[in-house]
C-alpha atoms as a PDB file:
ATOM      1  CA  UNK A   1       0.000   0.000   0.000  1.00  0.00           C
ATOM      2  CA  UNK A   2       1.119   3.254  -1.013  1.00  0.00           C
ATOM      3  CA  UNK A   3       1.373   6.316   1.134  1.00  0.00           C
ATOM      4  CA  UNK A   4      -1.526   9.068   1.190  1.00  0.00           C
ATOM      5  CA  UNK A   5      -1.040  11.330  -0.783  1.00  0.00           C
ATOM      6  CA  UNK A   6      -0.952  15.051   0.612  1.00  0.00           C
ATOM      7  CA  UNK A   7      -2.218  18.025  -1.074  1.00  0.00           C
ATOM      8  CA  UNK A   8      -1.731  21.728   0.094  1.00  0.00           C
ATOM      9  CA  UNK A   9      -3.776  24.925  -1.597  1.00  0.00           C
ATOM     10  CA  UNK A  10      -4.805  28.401  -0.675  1.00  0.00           C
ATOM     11  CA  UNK A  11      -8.406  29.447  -0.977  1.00  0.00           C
ATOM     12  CA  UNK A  12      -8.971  33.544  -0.033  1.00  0.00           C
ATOM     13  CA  UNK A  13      -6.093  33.418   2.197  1.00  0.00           C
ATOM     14  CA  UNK A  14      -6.821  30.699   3.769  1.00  0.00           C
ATOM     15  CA  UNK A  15      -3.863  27.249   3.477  1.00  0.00           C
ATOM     16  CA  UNK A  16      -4.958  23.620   3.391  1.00  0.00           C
ATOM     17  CA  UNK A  17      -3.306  20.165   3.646  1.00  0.00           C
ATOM     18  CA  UNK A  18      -5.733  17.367   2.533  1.00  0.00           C
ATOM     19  CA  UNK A  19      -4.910  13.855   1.709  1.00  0.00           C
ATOM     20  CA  UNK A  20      -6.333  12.404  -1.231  1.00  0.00           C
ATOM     21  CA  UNK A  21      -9.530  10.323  -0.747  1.00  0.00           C
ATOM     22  CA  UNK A  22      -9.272   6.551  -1.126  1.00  0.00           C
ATOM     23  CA  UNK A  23     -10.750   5.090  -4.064  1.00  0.00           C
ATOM     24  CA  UNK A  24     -12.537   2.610  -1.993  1.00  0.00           C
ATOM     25  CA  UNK A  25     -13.667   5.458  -0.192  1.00  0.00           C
ATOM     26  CA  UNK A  26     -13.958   8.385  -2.722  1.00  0.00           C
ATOM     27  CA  UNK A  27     -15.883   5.986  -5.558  1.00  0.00           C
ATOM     28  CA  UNK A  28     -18.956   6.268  -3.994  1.00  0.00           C
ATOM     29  CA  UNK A  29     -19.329   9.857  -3.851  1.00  0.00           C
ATOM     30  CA  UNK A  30     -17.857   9.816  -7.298  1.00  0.00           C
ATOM     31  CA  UNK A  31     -21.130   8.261  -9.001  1.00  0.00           C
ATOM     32  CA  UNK A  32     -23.104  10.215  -7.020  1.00  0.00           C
ATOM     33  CA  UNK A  33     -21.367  13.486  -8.305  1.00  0.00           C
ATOM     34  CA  UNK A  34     -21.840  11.660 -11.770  1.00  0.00           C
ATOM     35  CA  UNK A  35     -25.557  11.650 -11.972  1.00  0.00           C
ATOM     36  CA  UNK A  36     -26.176  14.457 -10.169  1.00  0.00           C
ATOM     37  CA  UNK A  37     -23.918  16.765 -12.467  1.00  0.00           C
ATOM     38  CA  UNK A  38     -25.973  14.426 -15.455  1.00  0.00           C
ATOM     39  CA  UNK A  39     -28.358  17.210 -16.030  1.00  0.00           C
ATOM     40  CA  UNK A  40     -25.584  20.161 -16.751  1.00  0.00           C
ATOM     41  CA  UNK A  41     -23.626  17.836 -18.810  1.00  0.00           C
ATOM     42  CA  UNK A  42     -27.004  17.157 -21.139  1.00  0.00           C
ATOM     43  CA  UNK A  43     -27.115  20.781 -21.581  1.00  0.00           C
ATOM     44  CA  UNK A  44     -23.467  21.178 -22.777  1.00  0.00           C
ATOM     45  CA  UNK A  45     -24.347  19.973 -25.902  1.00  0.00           C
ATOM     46  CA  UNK A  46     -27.852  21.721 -26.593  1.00  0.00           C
ATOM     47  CA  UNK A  47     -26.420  25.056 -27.340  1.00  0.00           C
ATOM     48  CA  UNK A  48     -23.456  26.813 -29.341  1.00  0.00           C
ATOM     49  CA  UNK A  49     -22.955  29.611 -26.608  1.00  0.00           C
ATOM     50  CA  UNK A  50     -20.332  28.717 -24.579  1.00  0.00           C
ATOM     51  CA  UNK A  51     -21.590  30.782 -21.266  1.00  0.00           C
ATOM     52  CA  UNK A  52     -24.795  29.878 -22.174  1.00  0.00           C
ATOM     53  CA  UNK A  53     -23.538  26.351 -21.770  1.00  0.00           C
ATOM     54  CA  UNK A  54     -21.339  26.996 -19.099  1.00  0.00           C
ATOM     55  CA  UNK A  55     -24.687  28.625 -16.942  1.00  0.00           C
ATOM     56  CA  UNK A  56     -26.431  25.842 -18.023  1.00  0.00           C
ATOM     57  CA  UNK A  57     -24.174  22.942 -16.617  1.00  0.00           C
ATOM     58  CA  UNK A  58     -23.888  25.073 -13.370  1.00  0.00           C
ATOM     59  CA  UNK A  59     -28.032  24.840 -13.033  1.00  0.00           C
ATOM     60  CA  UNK A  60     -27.963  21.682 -14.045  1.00  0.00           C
ATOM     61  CA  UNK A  61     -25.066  20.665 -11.231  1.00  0.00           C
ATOM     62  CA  UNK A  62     -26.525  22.710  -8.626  1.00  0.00           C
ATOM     63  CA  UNK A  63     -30.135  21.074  -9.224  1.00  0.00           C
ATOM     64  CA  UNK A  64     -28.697  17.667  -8.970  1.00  0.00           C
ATOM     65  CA  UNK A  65     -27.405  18.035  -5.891  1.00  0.00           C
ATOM     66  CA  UNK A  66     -29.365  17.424  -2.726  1.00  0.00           C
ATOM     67  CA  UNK A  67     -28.631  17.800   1.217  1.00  0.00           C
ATOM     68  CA  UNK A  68     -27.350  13.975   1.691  1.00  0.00           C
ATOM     69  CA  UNK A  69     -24.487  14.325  -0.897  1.00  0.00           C
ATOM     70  CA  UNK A  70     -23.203  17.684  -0.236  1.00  0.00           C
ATOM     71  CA  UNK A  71     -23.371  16.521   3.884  1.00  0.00           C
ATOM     72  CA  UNK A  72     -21.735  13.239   2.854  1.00  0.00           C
ATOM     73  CA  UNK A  73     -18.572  15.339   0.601  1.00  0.00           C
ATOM     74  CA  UNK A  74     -18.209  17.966   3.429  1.00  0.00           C
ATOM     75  CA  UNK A  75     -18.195  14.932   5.747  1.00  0.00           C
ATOM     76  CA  UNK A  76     -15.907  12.477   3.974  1.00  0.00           C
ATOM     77  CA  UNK A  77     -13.378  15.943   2.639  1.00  0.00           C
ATOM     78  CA  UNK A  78     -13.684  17.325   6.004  1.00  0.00           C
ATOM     79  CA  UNK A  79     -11.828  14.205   7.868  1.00  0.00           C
ATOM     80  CA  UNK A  80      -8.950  14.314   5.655  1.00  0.00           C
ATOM     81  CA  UNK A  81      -8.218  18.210   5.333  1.00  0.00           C
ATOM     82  CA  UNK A  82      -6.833  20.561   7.706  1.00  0.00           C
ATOM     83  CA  UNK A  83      -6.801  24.397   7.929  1.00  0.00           C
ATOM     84  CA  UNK A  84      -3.203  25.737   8.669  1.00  0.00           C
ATOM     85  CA  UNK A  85      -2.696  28.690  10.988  1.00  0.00           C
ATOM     86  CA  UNK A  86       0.388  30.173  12.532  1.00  0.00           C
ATOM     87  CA  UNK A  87       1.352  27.826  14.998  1.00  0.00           C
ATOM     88  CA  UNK A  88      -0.794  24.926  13.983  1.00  0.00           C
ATOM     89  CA  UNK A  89      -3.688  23.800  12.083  1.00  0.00           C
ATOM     90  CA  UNK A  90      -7.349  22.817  12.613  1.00  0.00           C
ATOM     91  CA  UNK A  91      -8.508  19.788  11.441  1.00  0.00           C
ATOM     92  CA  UNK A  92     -11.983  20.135   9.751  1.00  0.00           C
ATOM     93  CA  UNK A  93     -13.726  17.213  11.070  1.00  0.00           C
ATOM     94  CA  UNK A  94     -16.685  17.231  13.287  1.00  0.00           C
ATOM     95  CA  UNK A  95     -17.406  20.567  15.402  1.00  0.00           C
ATOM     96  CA  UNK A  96     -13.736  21.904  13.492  1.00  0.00           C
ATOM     97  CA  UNK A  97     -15.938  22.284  10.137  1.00  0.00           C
ATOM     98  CA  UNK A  98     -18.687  23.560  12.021  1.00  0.00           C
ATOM     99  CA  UNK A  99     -16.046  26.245  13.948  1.00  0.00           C
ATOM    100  CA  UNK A 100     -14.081  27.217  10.506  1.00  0.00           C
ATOM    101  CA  UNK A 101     -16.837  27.845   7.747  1.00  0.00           C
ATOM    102  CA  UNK A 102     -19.831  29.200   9.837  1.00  0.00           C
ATOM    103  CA  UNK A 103     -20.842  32.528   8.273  1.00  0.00           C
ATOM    104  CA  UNK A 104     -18.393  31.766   5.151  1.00  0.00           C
ATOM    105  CA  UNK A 105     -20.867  29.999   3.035  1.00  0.00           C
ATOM    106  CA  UNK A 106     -18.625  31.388   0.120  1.00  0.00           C
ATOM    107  CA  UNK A 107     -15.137  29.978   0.737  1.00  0.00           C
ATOM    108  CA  UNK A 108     -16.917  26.665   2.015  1.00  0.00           C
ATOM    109  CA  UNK A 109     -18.041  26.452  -1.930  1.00  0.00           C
ATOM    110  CA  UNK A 110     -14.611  27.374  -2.865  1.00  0.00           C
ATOM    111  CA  UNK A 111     -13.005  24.591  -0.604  1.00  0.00           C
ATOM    112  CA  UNK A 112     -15.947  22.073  -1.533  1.00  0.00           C
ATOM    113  CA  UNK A 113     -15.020  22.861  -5.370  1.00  0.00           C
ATOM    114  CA  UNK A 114     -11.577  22.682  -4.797  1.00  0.00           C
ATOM    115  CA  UNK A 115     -11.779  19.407  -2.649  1.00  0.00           C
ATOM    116  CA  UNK A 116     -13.858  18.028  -6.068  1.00  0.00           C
ATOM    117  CA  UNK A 117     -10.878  18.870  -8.594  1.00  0.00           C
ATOM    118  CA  UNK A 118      -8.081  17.572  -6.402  1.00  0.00           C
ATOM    119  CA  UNK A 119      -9.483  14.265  -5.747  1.00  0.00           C
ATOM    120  CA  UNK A 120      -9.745  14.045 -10.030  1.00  0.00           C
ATOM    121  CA  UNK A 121     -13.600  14.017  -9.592  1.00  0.00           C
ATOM    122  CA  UNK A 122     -14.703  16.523 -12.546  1.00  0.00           C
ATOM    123  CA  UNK A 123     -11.048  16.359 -14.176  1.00  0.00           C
ATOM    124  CA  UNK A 124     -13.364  14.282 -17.383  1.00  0.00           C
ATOM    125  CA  UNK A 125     -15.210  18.489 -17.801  1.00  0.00           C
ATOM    126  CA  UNK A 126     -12.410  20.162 -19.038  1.00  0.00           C
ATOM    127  CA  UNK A 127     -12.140  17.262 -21.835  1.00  0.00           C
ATOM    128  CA  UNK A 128     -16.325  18.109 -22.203  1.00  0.00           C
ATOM    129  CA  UNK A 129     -15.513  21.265 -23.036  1.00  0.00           C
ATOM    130  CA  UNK A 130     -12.977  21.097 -25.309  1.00  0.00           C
ATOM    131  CA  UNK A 131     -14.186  18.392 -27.527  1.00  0.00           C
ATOM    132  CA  UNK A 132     -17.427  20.550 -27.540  1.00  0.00           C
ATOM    133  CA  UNK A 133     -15.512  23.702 -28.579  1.00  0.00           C
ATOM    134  CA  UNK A 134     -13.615  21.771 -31.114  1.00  0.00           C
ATOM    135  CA  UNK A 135     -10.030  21.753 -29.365  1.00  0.00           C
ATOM    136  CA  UNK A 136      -8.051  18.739 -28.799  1.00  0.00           C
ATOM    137  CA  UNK A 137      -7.209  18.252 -25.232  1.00  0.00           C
ATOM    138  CA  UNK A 138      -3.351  17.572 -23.946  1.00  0.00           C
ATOM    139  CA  UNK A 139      -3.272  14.289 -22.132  1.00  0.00           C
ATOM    140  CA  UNK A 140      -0.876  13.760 -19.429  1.00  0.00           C
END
C-alpha cells in the first residue's frame, strides 16, 4: 500500500493540507457526483454559446445536488483536510468544520469545489468542453 497522498492549496487566504480520498472510499461519492452533475452535462451539448452552456451545466449541477451528498462530501473531505494557521492547524472534522466555515458559506463552496478537482472528480469536464468547442485536449 502506497502512502496518502498530501495536497496543500490556498483558498482567499486561507492554506490547506488534505490527503487524497481513497478510491474505496472516494468511488462512492464519485457516481453520485456523476448523476447528479448528469443534467448540466445534457445541456453542454444543446447550445453553441459557450456561457450559455457553461450557466447551463452550473443549473444543471446545482439542481442535482441534494442535502445527503453535499453533507456526505463535506463529511468524507472534512476528515482528511486541515486548515493551517500560525502555529498549527485545525482539522476540519466534526465541530472543526462547524467552527471554521460558519458565516463563510462562500469559501466553504470554494473549498468544496476545490476538494472536487483535487481528488480528479470533474477532471473528465475540461475534456467536455474542449471536444465541444472543437479543441483537442493535452493528455498527461
Amino acid at each position: 500500500m502506497s502512502a496518502p497522498q498530501l495536497k496543500t492549496f490556498e483558498l482567499r487566504g486561507q492554506k490547506y493540507r488534505t490527503t487524497l480520498l481513497p478510491a474505496t472510499q472516494g468511488r462512492g461519492l464519485y457516481l453520485r457526483l456523476m448523476k447528479a452533475f448528469g443534467a448540466g452535462l445534457s445541456g453542454l451539448t444543446n447550445t453553441g454559446d459557450s456561457f450559455a452552456a457553461g450557466l447551463g451545466f452550473v443549473a444543471g449541477a446545482i439542481a442535482g445536488l441534494d442535502q445527503v451528498l453535499l453533507d456526505d462530501l463535506c463529511e468524507a473531505f472534512g476528515a482528511v483536510t486541515f486548515a493551517l494557521r500560525a502555529g498549527g492547524e485545525d482539522s476540519l472534522k466534526g465541530a472543526g468544520f462547524d467552527a471554521h466555515f460558519t458565516g463563510r458559506y462562500d469559501l466553504l463552496t470554494d473549498w468544496l469545489v476545490e476538494m472536487v478537482k483535487i481528488n480528479g472528480m470533474i477532471s473528465f469536464l475540461s475534456e467536455i468542453l474542449a471536444a465541444r468547442n472543437g479543441a483537442a485536449t493535452p493528455k498527461p
